[in-house]
N, C-alpha and C. Protein backbone atom coordinates (compact mmCIF):
# COMPACT_ATOMS: atom_id res chain seq x y z
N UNK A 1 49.28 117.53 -28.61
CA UNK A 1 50.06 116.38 -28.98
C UNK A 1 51.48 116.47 -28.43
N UNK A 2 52.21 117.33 -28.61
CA UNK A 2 53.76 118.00 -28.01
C UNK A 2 53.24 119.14 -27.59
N UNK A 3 53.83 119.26 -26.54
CA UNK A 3 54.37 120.27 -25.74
C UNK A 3 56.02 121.14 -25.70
N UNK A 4 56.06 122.20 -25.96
CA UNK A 4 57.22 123.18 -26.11
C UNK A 4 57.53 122.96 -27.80
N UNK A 5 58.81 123.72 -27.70
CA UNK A 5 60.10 123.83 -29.44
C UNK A 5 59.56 122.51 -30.03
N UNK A 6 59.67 122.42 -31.09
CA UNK A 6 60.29 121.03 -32.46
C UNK A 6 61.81 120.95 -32.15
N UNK A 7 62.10 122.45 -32.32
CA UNK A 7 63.42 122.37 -31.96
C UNK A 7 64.28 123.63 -31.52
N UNK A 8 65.57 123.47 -30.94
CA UNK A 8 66.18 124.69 -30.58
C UNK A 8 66.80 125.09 -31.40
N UNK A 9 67.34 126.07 -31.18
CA UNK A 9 68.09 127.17 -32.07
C UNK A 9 69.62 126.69 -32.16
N UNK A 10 70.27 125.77 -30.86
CA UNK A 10 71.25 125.33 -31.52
C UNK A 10 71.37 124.13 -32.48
N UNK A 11 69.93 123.60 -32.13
CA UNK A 11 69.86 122.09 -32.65
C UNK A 11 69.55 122.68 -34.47
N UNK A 12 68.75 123.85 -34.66
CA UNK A 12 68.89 124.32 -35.79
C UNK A 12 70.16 124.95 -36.47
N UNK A 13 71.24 125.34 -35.55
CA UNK A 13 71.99 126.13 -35.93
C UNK A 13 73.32 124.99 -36.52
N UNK A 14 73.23 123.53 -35.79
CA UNK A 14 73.98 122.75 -35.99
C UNK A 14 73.34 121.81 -37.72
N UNK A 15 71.91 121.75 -37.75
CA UNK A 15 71.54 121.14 -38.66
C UNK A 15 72.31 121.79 -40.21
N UNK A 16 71.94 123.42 -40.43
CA UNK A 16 71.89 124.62 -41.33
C UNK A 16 73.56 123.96 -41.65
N UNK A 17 74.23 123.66 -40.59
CA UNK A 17 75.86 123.59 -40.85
C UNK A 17 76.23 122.40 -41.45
N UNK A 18 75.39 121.52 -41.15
CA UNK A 18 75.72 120.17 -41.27
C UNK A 18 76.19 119.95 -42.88
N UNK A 19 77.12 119.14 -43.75
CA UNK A 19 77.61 119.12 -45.00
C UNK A 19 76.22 118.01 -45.80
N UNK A 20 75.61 117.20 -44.45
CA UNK A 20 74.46 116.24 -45.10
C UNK A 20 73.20 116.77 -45.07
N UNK A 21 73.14 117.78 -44.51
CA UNK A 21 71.44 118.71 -45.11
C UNK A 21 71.54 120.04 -45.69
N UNK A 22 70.36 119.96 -46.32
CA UNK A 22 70.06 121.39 -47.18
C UNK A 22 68.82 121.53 -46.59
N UNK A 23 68.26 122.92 -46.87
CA UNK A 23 66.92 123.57 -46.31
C UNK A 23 66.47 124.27 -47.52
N UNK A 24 65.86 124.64 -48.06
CA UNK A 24 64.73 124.96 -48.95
C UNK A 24 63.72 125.44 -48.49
N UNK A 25 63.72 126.77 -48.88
CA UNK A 25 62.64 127.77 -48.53
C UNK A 25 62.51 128.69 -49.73
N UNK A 26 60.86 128.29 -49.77
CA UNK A 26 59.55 128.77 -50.53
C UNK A 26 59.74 130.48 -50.02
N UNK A 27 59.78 131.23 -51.20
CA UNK A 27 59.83 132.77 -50.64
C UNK A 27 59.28 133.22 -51.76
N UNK A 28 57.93 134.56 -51.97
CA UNK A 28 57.37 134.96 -52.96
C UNK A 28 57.49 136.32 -52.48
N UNK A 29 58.37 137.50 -52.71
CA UNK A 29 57.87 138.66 -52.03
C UNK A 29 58.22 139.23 -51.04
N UNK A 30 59.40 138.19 -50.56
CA UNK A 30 59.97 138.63 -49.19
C UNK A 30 58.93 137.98 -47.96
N UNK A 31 58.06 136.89 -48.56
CA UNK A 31 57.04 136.23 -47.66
C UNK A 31 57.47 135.29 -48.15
N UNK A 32 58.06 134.39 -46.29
CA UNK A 32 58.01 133.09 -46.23
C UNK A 32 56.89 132.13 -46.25
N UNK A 33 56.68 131.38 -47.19
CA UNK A 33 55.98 130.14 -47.70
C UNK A 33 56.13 129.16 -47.23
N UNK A 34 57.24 128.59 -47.02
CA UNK A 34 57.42 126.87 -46.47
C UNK A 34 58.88 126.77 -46.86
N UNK A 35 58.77 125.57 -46.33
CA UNK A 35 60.60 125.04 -46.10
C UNK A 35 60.16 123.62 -46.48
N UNK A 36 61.35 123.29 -46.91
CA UNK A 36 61.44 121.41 -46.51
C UNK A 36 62.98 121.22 -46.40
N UNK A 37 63.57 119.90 -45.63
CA UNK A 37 64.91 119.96 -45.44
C UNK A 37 64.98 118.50 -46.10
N UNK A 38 66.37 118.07 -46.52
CA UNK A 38 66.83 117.10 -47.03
C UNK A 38 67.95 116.67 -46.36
N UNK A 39 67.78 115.36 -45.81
CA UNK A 39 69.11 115.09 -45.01
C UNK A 39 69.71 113.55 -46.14
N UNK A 40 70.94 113.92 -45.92
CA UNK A 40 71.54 112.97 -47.61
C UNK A 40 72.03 111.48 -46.69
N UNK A 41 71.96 110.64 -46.52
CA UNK A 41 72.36 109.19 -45.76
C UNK A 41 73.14 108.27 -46.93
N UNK A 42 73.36 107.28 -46.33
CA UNK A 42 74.65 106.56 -46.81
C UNK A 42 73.57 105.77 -48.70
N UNK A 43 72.30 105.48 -48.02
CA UNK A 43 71.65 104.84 -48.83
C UNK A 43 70.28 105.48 -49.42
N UNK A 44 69.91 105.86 -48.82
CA UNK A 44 68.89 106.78 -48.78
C UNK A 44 68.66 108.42 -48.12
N UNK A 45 67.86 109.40 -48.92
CA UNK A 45 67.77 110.44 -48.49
C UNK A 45 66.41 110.64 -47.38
N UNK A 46 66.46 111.19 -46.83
CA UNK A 46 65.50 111.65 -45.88
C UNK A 46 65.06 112.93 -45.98
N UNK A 47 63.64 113.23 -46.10
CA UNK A 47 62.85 114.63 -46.07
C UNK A 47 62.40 114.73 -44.75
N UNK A 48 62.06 116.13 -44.45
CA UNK A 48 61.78 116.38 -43.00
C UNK A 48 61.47 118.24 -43.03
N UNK A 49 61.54 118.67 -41.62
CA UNK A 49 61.50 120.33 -41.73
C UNK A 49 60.68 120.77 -42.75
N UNK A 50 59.81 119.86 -42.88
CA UNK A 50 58.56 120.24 -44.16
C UNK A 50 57.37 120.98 -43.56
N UNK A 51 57.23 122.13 -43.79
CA UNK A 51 56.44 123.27 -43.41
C UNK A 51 55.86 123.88 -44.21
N UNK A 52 54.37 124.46 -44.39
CA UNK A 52 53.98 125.52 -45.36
C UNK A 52 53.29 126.62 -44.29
N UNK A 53 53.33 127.97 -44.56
CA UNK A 53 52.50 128.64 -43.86
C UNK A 53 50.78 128.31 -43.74
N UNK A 54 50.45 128.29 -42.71
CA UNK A 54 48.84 127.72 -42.38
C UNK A 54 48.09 128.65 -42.86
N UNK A 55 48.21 130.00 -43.42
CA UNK A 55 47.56 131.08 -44.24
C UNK A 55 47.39 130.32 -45.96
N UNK A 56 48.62 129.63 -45.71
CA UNK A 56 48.79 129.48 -47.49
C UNK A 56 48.96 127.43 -47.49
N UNK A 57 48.12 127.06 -46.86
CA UNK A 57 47.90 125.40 -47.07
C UNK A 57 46.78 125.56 -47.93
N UNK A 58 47.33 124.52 -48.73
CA UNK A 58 45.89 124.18 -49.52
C UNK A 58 46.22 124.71 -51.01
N UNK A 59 47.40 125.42 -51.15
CA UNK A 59 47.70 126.80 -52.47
C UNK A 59 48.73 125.99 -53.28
N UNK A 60 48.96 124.66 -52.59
CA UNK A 60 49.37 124.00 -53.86
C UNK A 60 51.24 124.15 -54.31
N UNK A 61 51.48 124.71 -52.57
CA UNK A 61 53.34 125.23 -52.65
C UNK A 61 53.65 124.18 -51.56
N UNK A 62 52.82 123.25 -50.67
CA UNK A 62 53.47 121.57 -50.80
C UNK A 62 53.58 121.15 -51.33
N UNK A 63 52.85 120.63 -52.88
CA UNK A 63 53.20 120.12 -53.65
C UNK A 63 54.42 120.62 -54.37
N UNK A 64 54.58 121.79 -54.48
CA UNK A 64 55.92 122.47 -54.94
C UNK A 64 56.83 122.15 -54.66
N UNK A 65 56.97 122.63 -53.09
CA UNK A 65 58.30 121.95 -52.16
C UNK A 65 58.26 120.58 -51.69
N UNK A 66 57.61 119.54 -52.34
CA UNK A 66 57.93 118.51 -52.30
C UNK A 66 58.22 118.05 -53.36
N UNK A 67 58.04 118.06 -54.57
CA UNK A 67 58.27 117.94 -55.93
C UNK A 67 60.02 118.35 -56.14
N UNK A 68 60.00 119.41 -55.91
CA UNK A 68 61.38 120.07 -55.54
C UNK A 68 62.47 119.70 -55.19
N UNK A 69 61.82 118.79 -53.91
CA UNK A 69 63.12 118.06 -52.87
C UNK A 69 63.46 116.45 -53.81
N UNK A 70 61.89 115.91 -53.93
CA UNK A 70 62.05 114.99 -54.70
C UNK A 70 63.07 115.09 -56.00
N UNK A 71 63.07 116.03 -56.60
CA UNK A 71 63.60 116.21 -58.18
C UNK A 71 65.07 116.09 -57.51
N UNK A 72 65.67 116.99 -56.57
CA UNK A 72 67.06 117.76 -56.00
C UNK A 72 67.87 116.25 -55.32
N UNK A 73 66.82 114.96 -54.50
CA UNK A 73 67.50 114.21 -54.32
C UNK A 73 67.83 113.31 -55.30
N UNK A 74 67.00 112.87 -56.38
CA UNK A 74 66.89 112.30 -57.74
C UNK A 74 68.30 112.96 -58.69
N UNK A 75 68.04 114.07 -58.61
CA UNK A 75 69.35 114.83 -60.03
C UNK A 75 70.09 114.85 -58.99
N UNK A 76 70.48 115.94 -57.96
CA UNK A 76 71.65 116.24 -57.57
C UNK A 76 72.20 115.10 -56.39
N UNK A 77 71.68 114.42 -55.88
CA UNK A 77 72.29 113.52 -55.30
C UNK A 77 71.91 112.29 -55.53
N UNK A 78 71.57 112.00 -56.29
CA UNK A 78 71.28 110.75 -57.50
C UNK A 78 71.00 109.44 -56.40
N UNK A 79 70.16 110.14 -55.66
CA UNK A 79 69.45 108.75 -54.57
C UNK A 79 67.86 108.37 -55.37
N UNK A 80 68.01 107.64 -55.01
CA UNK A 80 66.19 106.85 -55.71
C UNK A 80 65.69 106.93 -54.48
N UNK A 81 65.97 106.49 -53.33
CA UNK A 81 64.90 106.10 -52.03
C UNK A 81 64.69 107.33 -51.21
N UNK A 82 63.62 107.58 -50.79
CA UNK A 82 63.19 108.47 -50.04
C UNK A 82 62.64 108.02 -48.73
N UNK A 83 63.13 108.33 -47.28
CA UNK A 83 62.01 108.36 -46.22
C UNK A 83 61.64 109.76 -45.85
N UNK A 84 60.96 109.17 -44.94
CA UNK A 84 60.75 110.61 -44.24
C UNK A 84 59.85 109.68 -42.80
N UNK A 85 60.36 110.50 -41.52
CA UNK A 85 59.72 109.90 -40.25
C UNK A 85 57.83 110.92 -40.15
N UNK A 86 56.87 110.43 -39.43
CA UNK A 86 55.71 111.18 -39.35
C UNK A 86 55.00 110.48 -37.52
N UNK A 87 54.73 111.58 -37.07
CA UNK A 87 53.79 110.99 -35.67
C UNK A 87 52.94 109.65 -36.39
N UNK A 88 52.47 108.96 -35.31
CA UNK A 88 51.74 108.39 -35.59
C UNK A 88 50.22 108.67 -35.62
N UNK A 89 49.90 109.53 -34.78
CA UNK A 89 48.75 110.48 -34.67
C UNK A 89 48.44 111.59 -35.84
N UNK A 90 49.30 111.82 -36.66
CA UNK A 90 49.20 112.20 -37.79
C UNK A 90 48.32 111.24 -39.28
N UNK A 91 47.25 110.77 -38.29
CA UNK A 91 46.77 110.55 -39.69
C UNK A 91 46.45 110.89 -41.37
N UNK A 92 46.34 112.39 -40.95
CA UNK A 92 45.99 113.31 -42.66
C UNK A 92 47.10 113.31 -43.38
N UNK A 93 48.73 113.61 -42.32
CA UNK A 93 49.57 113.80 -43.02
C UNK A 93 49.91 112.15 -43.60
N UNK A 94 49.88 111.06 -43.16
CA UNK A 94 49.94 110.02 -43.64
C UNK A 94 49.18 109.77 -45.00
N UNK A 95 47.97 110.37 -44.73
CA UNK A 95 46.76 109.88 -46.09
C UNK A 95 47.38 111.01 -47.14
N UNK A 96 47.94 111.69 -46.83
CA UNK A 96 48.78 113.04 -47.94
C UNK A 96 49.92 112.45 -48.61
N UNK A 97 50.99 111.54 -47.66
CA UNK A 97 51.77 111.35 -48.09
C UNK A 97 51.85 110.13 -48.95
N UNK A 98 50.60 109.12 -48.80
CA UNK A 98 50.77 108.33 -49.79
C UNK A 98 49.76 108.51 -50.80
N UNK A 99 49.12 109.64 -51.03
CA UNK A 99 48.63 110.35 -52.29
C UNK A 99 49.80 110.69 -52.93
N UNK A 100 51.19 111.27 -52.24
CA UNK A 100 52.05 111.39 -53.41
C UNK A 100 52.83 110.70 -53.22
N UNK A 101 52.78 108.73 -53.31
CA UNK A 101 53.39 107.52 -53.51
C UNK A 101 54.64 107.47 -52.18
N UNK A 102 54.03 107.94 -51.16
CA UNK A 102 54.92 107.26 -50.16
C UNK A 102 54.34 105.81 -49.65
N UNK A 103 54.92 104.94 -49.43
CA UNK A 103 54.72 104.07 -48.97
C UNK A 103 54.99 103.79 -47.28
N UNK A 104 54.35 103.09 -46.22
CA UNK A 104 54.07 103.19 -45.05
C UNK A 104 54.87 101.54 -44.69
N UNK A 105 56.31 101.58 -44.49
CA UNK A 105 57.27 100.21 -44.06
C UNK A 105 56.78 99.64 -42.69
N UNK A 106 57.32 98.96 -42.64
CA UNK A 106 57.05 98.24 -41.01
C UNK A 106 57.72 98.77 -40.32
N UNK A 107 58.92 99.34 -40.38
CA UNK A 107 59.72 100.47 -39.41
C UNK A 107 58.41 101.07 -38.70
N UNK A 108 59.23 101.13 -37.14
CA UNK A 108 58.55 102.06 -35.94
C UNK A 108 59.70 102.40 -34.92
N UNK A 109 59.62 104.09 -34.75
CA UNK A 109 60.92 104.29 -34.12
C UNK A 109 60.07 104.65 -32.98
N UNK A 110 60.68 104.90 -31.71
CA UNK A 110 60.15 105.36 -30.65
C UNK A 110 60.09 107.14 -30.64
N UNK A 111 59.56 107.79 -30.22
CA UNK A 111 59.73 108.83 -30.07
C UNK A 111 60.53 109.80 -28.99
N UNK A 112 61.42 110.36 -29.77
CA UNK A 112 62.98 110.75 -29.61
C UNK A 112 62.55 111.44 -28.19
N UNK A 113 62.64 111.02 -27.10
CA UNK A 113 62.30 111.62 -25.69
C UNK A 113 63.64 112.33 -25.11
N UNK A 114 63.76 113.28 -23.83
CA UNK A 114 64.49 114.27 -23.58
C UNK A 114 65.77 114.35 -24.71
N UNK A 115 64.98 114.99 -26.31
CA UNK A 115 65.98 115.64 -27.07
C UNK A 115 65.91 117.19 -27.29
N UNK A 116 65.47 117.37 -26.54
CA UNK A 116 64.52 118.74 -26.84
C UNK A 116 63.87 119.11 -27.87
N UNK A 117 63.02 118.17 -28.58
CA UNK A 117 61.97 118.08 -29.74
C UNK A 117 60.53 118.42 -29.07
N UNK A 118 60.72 119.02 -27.96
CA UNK A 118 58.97 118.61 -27.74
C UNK A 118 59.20 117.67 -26.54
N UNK A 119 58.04 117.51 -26.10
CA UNK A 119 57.88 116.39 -25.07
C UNK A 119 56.18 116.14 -25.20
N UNK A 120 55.81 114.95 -25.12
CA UNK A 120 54.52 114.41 -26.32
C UNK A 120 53.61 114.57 -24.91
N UNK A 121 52.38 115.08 -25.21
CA UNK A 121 51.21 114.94 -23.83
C UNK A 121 50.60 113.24 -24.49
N UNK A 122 50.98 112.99 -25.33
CA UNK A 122 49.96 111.63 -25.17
C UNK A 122 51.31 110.72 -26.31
N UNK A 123 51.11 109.06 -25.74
CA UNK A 123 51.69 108.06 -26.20
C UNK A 123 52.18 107.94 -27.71
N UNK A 124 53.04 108.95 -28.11
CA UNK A 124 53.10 108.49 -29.76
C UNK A 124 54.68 107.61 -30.28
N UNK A 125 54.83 107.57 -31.04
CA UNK A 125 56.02 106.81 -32.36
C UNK A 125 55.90 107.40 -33.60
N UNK A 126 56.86 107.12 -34.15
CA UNK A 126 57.22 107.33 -35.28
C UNK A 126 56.72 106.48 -36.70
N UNK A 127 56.51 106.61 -37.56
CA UNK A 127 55.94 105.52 -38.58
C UNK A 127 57.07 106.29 -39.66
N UNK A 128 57.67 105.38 -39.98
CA UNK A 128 58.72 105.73 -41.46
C UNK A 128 57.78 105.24 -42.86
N UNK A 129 58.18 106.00 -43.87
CA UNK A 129 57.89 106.31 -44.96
C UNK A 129 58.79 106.05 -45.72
N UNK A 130 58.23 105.39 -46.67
CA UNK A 130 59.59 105.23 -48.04
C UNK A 130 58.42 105.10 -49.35
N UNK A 131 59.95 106.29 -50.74
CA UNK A 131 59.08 106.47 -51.54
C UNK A 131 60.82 105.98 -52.46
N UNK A 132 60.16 105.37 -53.57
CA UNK A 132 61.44 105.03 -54.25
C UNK A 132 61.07 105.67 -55.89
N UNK A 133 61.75 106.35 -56.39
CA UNK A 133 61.62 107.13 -57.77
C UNK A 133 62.30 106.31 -58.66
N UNK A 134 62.11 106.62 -60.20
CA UNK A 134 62.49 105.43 -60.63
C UNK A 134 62.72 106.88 -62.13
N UNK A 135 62.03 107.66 -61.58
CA UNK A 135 62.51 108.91 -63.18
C UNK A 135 61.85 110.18 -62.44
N UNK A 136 61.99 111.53 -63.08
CA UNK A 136 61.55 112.55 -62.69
C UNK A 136 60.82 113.60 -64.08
């Protein structure tokens, strides 16, 4: 689907700094579990950098670290709306994400070409996601 990085090390090293994201990482043991990142916007928050180890999918610590991020943008930055961007070729993760009440907008972004994200072997976009909380 992509070819090369998600991302580089400065493009990570600039995110980690940034005052509008946090990163969240799942750790049991000195074993990394998963991450998810939260980027805070004027109106809405954005999830992303959502990862679980492929040893440990299925164990029920996505639902964790998404529950998590959800609760953290809800209390600590007292946003209700949630997106989050997904391939479009990502069908499972789509049918996942509106098992836990994301909703699928008419937003379609193009896919972010020479950013050094990857470079796609086949035709994709972006499909945005919005989930709006209303209590936790």
């Amino acid at each position: 689907m992509i070819q090369g990085d998600r991302i580089q090390e400065q493009q990570l090293y600039e995110l980690l700094n940034s005052a509008d994201f946090q990163l969240f990482v799942l750790e049991i043991e000195n074993k990394l579990l998963g991450c998810i990142g939260v980027s805070l916007g004027q109106q809405v928050a954005e999830i992303g950098s959502f990862a679980v180890a492929p040893a440990e999918q299925n164990s029920g610590y996505d639902k964790q670290l998404l529950d998590f991020a959800e609760s953290h943008i809800f209390e600590i930055f007292k946003k209700n709306v949630i997106q989050m961007s997904l391939l479009n070729v990502r069908t499972e993760l789509l049918a996942y994400y509106q098992r836990h009440g994301y909703q699928l907008t008419e937003k379609i972004e193009a896919y972010p070409l020479g950013q050094k994200l990857g470079e796609p072997l086949i035709p994709l976009h972006l499909l945005i996601l919005e989930k709006i909380i209303r209590s936790i």
